[in-house]
N, C-alpha and C. Protein backbone atom coordinates (compact mmCIF):
# COMPACT_ATOMS: atom_id res chain seq x y z
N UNK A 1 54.76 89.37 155.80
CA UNK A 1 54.36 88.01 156.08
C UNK A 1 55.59 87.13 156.01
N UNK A 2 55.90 86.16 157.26
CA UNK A 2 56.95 85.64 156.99
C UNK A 2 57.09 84.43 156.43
N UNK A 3 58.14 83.80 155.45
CA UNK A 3 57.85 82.52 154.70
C UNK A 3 58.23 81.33 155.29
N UNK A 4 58.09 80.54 155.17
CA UNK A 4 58.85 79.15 155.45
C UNK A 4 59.34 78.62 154.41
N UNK A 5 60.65 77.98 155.08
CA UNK A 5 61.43 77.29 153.94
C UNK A 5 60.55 76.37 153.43
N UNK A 6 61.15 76.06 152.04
CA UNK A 6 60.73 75.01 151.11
C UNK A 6 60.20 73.85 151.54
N UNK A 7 59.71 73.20 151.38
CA UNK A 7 59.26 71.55 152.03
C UNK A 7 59.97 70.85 150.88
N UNK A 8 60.34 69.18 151.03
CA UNK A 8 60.56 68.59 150.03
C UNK A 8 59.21 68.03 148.88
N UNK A 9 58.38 68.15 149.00
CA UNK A 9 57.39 68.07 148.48
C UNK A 9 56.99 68.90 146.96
N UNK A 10 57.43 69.98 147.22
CA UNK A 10 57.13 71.46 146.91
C UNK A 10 57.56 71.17 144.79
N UNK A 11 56.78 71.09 144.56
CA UNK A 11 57.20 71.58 143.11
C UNK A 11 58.39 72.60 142.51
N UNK A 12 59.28 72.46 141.78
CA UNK A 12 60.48 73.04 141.45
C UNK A 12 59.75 74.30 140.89
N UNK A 13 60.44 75.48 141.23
CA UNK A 13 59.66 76.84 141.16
C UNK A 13 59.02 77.45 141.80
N UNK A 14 58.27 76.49 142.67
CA UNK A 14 57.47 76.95 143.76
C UNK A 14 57.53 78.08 144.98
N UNK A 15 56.87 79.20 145.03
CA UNK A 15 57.57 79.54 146.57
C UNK A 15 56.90 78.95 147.57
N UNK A 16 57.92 79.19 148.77
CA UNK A 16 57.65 78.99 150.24
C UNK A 16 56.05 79.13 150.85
N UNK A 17 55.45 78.07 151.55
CA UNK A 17 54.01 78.46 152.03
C UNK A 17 53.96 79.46 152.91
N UNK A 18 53.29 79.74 153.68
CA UNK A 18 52.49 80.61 154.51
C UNK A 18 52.51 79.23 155.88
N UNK A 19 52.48 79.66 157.00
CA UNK A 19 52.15 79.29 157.70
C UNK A 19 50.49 78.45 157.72
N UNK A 20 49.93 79.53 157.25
CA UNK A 20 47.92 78.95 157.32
C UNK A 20 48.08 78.19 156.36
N UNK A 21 48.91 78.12 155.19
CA UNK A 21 49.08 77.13 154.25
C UNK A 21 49.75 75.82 154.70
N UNK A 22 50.62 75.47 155.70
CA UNK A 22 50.57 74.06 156.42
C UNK A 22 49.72 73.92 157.22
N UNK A 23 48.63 74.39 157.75
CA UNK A 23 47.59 73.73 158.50
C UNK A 23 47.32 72.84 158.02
N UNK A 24 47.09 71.71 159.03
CA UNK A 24 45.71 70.77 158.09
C UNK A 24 44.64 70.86 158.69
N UNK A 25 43.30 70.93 157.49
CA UNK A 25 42.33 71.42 157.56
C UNK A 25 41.55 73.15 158.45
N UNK A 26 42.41 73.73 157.15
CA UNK A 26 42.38 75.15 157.72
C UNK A 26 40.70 75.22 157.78
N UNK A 27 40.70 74.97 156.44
CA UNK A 27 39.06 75.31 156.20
C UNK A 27 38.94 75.95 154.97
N UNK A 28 39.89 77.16 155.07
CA UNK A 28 40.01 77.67 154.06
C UNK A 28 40.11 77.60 152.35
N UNK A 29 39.64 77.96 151.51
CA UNK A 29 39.46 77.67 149.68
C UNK A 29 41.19 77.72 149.77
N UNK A 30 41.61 77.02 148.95
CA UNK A 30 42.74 77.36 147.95
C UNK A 30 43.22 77.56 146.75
N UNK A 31 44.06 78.38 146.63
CA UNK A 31 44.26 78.56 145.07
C UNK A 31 45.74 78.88 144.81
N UNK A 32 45.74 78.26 143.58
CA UNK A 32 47.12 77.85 142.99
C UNK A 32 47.05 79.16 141.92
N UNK A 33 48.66 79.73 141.86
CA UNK A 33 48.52 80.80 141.74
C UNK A 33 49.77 81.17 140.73
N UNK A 34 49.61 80.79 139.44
CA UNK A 34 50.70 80.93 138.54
C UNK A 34 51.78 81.93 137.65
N UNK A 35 52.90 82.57 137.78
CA UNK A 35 53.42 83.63 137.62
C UNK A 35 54.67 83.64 136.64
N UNK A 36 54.13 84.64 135.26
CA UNK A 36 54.54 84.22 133.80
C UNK A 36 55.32 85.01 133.57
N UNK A 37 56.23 85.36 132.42
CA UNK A 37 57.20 86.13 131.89
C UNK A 37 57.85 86.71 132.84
N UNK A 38 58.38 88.06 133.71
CA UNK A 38 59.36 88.49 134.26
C UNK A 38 58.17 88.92 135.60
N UNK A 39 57.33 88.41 135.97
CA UNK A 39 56.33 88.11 136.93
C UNK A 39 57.00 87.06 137.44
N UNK A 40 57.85 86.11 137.33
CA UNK A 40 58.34 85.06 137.75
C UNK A 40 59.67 85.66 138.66
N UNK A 41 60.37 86.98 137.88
CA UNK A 41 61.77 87.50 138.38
C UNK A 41 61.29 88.12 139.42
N UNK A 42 59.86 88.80 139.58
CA UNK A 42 59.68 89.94 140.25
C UNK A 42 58.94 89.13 141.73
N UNK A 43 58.59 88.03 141.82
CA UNK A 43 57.87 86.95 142.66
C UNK A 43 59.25 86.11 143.32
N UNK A 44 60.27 85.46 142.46
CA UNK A 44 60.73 84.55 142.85
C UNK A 44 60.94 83.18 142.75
N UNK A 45 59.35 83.59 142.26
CA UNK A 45 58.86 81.71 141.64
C UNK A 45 58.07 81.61 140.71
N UNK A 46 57.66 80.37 140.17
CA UNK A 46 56.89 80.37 139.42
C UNK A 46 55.54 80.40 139.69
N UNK A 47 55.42 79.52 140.95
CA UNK A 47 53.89 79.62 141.08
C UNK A 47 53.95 79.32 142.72
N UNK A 48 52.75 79.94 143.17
CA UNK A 48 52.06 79.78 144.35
C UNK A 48 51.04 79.35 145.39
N UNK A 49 50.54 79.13 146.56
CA UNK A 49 49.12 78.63 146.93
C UNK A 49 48.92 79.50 147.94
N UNK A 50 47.80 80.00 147.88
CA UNK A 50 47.20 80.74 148.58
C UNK A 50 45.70 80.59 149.11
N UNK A 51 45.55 80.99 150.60
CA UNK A 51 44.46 80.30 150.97
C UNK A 51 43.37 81.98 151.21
N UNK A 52 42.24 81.89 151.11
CA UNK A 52 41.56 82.90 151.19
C UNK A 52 40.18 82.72 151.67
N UNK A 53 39.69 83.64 152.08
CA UNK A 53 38.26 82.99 152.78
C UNK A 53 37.14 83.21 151.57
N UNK A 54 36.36 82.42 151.77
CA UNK A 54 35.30 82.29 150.76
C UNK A 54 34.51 83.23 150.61
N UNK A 55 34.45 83.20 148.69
CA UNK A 55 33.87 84.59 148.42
C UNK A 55 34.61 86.01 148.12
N UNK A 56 35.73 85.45 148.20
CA UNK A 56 36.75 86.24 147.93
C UNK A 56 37.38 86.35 146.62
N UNK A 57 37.53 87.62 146.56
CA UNK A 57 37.43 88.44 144.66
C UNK A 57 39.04 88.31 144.37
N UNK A 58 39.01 88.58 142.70
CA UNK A 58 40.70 88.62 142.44
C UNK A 58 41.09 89.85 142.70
N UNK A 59 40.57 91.48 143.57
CA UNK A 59 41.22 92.01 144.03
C UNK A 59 41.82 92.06 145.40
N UNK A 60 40.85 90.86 145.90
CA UNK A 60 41.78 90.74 147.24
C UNK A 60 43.14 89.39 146.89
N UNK A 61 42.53 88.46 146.46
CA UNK A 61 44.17 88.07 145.92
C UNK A 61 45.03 88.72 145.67
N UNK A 62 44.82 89.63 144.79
CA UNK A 62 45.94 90.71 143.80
C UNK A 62 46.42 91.06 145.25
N UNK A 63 45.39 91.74 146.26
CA UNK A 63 46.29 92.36 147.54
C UNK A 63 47.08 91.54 148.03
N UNK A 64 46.96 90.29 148.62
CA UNK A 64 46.97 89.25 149.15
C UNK A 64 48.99 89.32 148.56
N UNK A 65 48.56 88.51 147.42
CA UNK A 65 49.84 88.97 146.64
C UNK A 65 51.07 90.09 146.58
N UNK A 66 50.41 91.42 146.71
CA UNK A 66 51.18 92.33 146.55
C UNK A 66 51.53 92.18 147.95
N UNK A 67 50.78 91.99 149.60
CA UNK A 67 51.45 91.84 150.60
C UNK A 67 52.77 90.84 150.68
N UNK A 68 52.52 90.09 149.74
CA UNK A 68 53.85 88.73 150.13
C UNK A 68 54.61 89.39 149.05
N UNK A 69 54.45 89.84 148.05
CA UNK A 69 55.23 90.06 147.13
C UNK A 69 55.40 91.47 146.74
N UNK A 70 56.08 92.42 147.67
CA UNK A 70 56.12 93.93 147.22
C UNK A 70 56.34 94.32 145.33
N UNK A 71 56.80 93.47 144.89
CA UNK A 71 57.77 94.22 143.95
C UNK A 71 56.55 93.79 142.84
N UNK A 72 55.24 93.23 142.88
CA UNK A 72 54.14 92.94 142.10
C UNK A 72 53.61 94.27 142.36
N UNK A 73 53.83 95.66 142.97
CA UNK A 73 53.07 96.65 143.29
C UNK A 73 52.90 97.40 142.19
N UNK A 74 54.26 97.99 141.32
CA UNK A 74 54.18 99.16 140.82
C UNK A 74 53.28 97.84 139.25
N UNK A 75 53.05 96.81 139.09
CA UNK A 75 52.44 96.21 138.29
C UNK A 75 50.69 96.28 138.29
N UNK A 76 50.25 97.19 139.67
CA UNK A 76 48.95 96.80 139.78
C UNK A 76 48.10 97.01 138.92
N UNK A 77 48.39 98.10 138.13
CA UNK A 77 47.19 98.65 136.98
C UNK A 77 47.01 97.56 135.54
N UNK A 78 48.10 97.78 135.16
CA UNK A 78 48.31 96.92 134.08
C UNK A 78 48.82 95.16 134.17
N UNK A 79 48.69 94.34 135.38
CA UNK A 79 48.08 93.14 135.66
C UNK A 79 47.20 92.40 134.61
N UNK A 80 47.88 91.26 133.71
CA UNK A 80 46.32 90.49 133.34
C UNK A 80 45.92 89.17 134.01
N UNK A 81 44.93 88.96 134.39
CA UNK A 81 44.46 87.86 135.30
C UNK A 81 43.76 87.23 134.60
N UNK A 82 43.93 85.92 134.44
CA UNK A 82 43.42 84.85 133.82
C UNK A 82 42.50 83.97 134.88
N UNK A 83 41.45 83.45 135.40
CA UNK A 83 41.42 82.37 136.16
C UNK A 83 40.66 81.18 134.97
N UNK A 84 41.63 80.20 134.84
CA UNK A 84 41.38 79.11 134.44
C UNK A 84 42.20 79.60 133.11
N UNK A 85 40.99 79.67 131.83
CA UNK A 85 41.49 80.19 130.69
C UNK A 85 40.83 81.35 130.03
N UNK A 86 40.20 82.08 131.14
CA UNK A 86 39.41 82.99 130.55
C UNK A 86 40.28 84.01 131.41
N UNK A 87 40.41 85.52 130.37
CA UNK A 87 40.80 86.48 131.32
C UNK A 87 39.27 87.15 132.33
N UNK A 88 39.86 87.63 133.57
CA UNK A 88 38.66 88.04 134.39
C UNK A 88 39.01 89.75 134.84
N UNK A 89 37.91 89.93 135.48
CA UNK A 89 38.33 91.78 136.14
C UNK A 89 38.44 91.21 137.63
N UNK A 90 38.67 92.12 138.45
CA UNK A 90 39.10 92.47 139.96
C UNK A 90 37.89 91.52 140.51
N UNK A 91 36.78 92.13 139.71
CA UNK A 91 35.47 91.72 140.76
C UNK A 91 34.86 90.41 140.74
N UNK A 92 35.81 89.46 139.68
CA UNK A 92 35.67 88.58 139.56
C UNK A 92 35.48 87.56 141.19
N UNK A 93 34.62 86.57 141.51
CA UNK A 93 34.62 86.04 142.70
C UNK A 93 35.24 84.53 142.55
N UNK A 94 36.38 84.32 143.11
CA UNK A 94 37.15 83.21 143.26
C UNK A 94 36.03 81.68 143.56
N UNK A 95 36.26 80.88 142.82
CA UNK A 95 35.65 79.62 143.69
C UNK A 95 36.76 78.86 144.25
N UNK A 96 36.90 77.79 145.25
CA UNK A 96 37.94 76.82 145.64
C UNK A 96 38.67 75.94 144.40
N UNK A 97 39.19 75.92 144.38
CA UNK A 97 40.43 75.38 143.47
C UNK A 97 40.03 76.15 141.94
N UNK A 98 40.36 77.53 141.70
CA UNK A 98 40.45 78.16 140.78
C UNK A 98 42.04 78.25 140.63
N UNK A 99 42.22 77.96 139.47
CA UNK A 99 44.09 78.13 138.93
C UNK A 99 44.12 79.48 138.41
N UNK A 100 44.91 80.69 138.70
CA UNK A 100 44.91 81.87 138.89
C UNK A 100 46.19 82.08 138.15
N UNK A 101 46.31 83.13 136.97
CA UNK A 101 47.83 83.12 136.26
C UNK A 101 47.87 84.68 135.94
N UNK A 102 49.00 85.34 136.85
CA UNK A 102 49.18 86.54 136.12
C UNK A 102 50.26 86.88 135.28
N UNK A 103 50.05 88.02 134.69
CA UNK A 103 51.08 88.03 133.32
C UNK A 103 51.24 89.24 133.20
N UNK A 104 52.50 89.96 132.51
CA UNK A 104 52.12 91.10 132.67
C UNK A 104 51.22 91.80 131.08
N UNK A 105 51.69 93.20 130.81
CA UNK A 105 51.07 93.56 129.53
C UNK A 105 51.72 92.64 128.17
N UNK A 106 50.96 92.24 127.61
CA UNK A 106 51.04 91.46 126.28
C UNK A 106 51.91 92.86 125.00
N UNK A 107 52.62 92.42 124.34
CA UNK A 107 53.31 93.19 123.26
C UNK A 107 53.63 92.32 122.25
N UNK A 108 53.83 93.19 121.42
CA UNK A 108 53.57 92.66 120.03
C UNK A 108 54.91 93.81 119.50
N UNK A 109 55.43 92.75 118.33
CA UNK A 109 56.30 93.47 117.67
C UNK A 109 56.32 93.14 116.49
């Protein structure tokens, strides 16, 4: 998927939209899509927006994701997904403006 440069708009950290992401009035839900500890090195950025059609689960995000972002792949199993402040599973179903934060495995020392 190819990116577009930055806009001046764009929040510091941010990556590049998507094309369907400058439409106006795609139609489409969006979701803001936040990326923590060395999820940030492996992305690029800190956080993202992503548009998805309605009804759509956090394993098609997760795909969604791993298409723009190869190097989120070998992370797929052990992924924790938060939407909002609750952690969720795959089958979780997205609503429009859900804030979405992945992280990787939690450790303790």
């Amino acid at each position: 998927m190819k990116l577009n440069p930055a806009t001046p708009d764009r929040a510091p950290g941010a990556c590049p939209s998507t094309p369907a992401e400058n439409e106006a009035g795609s139609g489409l839900p969006r979701f803001r899509i936040r990326f923590y500890s060395y999820f940030k090195d492996l992305t690029g950025c800190a956080e993202t927006i992503l548009e998805l059609p309605p009804g759509s689960s956090v394993a098609a995000l997760i795909s969604e994701l791993e298409a723009r972002f190869p190097k989120l792949i070998p992370m797929r199993r052990s992924t924790l997904v938060a939407v909002g402040v609750d952690y969720q599973g795959r089958e979780y179903v997205l609503r429009e403006g859900d804030e979405v934060s992945l992280f990787p495995p939690v450790q303790g020392g």
